[in-house]
N, C-alpha and C. Protein backbone atom coordinates (compact mmCIF):
# COMPACT_ATOMS: atom_id res chain seq x y z
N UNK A 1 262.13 262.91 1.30
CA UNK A 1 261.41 262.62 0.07
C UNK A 1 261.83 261.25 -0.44
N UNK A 2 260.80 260.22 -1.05
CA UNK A 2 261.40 259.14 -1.37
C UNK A 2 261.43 259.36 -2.75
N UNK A 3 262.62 258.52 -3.05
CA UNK A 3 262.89 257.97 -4.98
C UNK A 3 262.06 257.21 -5.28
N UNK A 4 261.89 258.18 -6.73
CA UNK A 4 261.36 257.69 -7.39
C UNK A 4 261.70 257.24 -8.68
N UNK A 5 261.77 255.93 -8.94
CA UNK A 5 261.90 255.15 -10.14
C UNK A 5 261.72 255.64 -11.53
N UNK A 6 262.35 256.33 -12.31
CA UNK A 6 261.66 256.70 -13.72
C UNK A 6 261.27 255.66 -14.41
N UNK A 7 260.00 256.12 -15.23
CA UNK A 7 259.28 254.77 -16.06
C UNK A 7 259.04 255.76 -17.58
N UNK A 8 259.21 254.67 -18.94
CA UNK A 8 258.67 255.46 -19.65
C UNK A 8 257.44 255.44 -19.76
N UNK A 9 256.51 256.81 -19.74
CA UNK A 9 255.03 256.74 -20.10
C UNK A 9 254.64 256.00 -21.32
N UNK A 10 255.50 255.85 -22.06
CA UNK A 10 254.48 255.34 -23.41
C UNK A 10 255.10 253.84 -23.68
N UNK A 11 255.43 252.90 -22.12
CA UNK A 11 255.52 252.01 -22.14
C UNK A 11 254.57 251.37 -21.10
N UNK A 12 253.97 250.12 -21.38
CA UNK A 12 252.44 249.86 -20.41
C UNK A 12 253.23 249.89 -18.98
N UNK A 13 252.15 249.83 -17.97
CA UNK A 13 252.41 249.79 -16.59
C UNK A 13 252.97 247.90 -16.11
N UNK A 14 253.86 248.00 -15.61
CA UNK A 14 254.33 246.37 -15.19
C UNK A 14 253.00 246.15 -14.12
N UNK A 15 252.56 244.31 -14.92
CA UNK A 15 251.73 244.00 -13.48
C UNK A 15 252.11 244.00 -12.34
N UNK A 16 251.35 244.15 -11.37
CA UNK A 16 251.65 244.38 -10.33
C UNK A 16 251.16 242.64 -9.67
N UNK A 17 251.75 242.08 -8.63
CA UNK A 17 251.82 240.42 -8.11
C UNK A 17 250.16 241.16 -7.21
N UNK A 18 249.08 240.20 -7.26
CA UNK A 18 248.09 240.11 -7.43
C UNK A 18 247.90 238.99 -6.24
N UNK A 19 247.53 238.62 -4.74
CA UNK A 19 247.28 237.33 -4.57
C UNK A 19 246.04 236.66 -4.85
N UNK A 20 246.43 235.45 -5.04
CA UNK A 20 245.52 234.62 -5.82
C UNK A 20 244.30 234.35 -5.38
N UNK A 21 244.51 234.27 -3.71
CA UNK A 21 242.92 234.16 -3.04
C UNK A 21 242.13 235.03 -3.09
N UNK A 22 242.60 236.73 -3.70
CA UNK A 22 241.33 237.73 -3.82
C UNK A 22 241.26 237.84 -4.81
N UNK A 23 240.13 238.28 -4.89
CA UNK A 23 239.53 238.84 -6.52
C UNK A 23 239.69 239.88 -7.28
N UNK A 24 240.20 239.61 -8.55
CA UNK A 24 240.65 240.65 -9.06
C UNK A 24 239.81 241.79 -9.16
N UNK A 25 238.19 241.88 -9.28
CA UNK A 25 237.47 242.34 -9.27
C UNK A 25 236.99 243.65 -8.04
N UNK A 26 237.02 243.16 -6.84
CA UNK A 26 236.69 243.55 -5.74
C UNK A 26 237.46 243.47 -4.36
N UNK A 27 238.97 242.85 -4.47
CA UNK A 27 239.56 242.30 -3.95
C UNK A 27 239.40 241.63 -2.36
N UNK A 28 238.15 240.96 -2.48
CA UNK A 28 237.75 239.92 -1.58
C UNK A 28 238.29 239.10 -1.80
N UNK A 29 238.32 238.13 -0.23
CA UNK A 29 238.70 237.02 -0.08
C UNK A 29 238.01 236.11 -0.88
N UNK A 30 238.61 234.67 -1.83
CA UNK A 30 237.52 233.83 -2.50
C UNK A 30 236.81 232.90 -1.27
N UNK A 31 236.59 232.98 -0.21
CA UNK A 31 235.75 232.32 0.93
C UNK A 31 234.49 233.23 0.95
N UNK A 32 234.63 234.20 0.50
CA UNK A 32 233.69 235.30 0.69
C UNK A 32 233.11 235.68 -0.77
N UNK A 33 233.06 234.66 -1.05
CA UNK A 33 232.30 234.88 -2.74
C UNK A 33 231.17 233.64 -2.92
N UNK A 34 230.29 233.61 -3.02
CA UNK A 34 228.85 232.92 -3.66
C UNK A 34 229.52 232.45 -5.01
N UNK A 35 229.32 231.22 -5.62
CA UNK A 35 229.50 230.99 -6.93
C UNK A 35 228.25 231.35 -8.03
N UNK A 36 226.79 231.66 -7.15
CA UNK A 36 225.54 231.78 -7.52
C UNK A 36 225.39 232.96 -6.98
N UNK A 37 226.07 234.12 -6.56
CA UNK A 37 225.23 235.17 -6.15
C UNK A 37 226.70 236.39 -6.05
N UNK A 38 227.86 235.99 -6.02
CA UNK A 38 229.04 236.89 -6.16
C UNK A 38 229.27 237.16 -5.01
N UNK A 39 230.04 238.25 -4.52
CA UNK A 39 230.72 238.86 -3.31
C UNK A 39 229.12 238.55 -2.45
N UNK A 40 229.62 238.39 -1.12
CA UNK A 40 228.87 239.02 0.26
C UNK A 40 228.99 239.34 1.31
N UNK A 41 230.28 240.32 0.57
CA UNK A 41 230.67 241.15 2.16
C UNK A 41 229.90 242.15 1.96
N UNK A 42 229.67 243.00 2.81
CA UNK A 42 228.74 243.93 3.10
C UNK A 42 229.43 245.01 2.96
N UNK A 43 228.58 246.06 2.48
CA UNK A 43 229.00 247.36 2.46
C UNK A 43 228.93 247.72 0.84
N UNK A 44 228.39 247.57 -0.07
CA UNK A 44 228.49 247.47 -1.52
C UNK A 44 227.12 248.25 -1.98
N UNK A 45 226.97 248.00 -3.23
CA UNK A 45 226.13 248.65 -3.88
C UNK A 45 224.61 247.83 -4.36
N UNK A 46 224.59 246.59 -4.49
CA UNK A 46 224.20 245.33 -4.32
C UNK A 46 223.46 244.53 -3.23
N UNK A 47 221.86 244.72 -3.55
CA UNK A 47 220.98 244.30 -2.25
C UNK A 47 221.28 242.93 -2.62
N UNK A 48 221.07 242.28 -1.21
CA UNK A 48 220.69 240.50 -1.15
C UNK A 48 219.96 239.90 -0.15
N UNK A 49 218.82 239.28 -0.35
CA UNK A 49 218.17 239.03 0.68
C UNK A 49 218.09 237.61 0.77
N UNK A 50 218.28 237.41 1.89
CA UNK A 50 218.82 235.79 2.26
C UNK A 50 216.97 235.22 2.35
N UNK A 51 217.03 234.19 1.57
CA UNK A 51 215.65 233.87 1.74
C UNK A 51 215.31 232.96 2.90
N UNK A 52 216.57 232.20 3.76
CA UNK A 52 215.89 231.10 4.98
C UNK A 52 216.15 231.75 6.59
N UNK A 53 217.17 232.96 6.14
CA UNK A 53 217.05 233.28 7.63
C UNK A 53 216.94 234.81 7.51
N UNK A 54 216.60 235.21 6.61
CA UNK A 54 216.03 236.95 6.26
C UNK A 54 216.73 237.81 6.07
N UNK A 55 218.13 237.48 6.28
CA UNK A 55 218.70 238.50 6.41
C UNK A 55 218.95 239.28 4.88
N UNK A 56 219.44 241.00 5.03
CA UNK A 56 219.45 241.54 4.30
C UNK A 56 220.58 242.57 4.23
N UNK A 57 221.19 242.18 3.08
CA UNK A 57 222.89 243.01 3.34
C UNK A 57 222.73 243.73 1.66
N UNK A 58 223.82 245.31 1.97
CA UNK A 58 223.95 245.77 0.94
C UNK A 58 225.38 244.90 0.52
N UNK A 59 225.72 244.07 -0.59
CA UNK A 59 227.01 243.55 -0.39
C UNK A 59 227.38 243.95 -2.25
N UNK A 60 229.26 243.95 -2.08
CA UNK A 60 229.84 244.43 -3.22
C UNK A 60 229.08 243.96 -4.37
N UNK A 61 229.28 244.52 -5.32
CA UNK A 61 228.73 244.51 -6.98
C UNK A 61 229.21 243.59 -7.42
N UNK A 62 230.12 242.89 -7.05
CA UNK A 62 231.14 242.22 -7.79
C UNK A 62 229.98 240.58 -8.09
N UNK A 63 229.80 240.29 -8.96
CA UNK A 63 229.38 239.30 -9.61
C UNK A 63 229.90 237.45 -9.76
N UNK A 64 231.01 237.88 -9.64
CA UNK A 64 231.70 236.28 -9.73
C UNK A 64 232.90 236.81 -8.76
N UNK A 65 233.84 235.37 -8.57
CA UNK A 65 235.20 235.70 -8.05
C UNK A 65 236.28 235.46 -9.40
N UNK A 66 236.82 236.61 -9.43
CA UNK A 66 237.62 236.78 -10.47
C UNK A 66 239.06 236.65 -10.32
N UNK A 67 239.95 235.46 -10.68
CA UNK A 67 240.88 234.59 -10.03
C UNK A 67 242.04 235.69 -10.69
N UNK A 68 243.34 236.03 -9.77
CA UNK A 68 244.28 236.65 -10.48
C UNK A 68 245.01 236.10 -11.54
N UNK A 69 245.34 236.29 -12.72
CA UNK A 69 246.62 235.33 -13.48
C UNK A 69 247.39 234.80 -12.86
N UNK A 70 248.16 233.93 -13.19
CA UNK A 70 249.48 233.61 -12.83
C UNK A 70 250.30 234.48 -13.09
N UNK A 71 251.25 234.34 -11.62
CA UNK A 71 252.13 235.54 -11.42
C UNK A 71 253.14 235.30 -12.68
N UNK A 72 253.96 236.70 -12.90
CA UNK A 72 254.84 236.85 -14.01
C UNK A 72 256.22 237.24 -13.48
N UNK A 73 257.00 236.20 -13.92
CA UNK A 73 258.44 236.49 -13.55
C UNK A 73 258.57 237.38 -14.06
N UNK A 74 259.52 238.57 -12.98
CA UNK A 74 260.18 239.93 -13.86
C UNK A 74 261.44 239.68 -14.30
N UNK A 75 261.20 240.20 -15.70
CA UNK A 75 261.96 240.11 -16.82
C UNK A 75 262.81 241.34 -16.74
């Protein structure tokens, strides 16, 4: 069985280190984000139809790329 750390509940959850190239949102890579159209990796909830070469992907919901904060030294 592994240990486990006691935390108090009615103290918030510590952030957790986030890397900066995915999105906080959907956690895609930011190479894989449209600045005009959001995520387009495939597999999402979100039709897109490419208008010059047709193609047509269901790709994530995610709307923009949503940059992590800057990390937080633990205190």
């Amino acid at each position: 069985m592994a240990w486990v750390k006691k935390r108090d509940p009615l103290q918030p959850v510590p952030p957790t280190y986030h890397h900066p190239e995915r999105c906080m949102g959907c956690g895609h890579l930011k190479d894989e984000h449209d600045p005009e159209v959001g995520c387009l990796v495939e597999g999402g909830t979100k039709y897109m139809h490419d208008e010059e070469s047709g193609a047509e992907i269901r790709a994530c919901s995610c709307l923009e790329f949503i940059p992590a904060p800057e990390e937080v030294a633990a205190t």
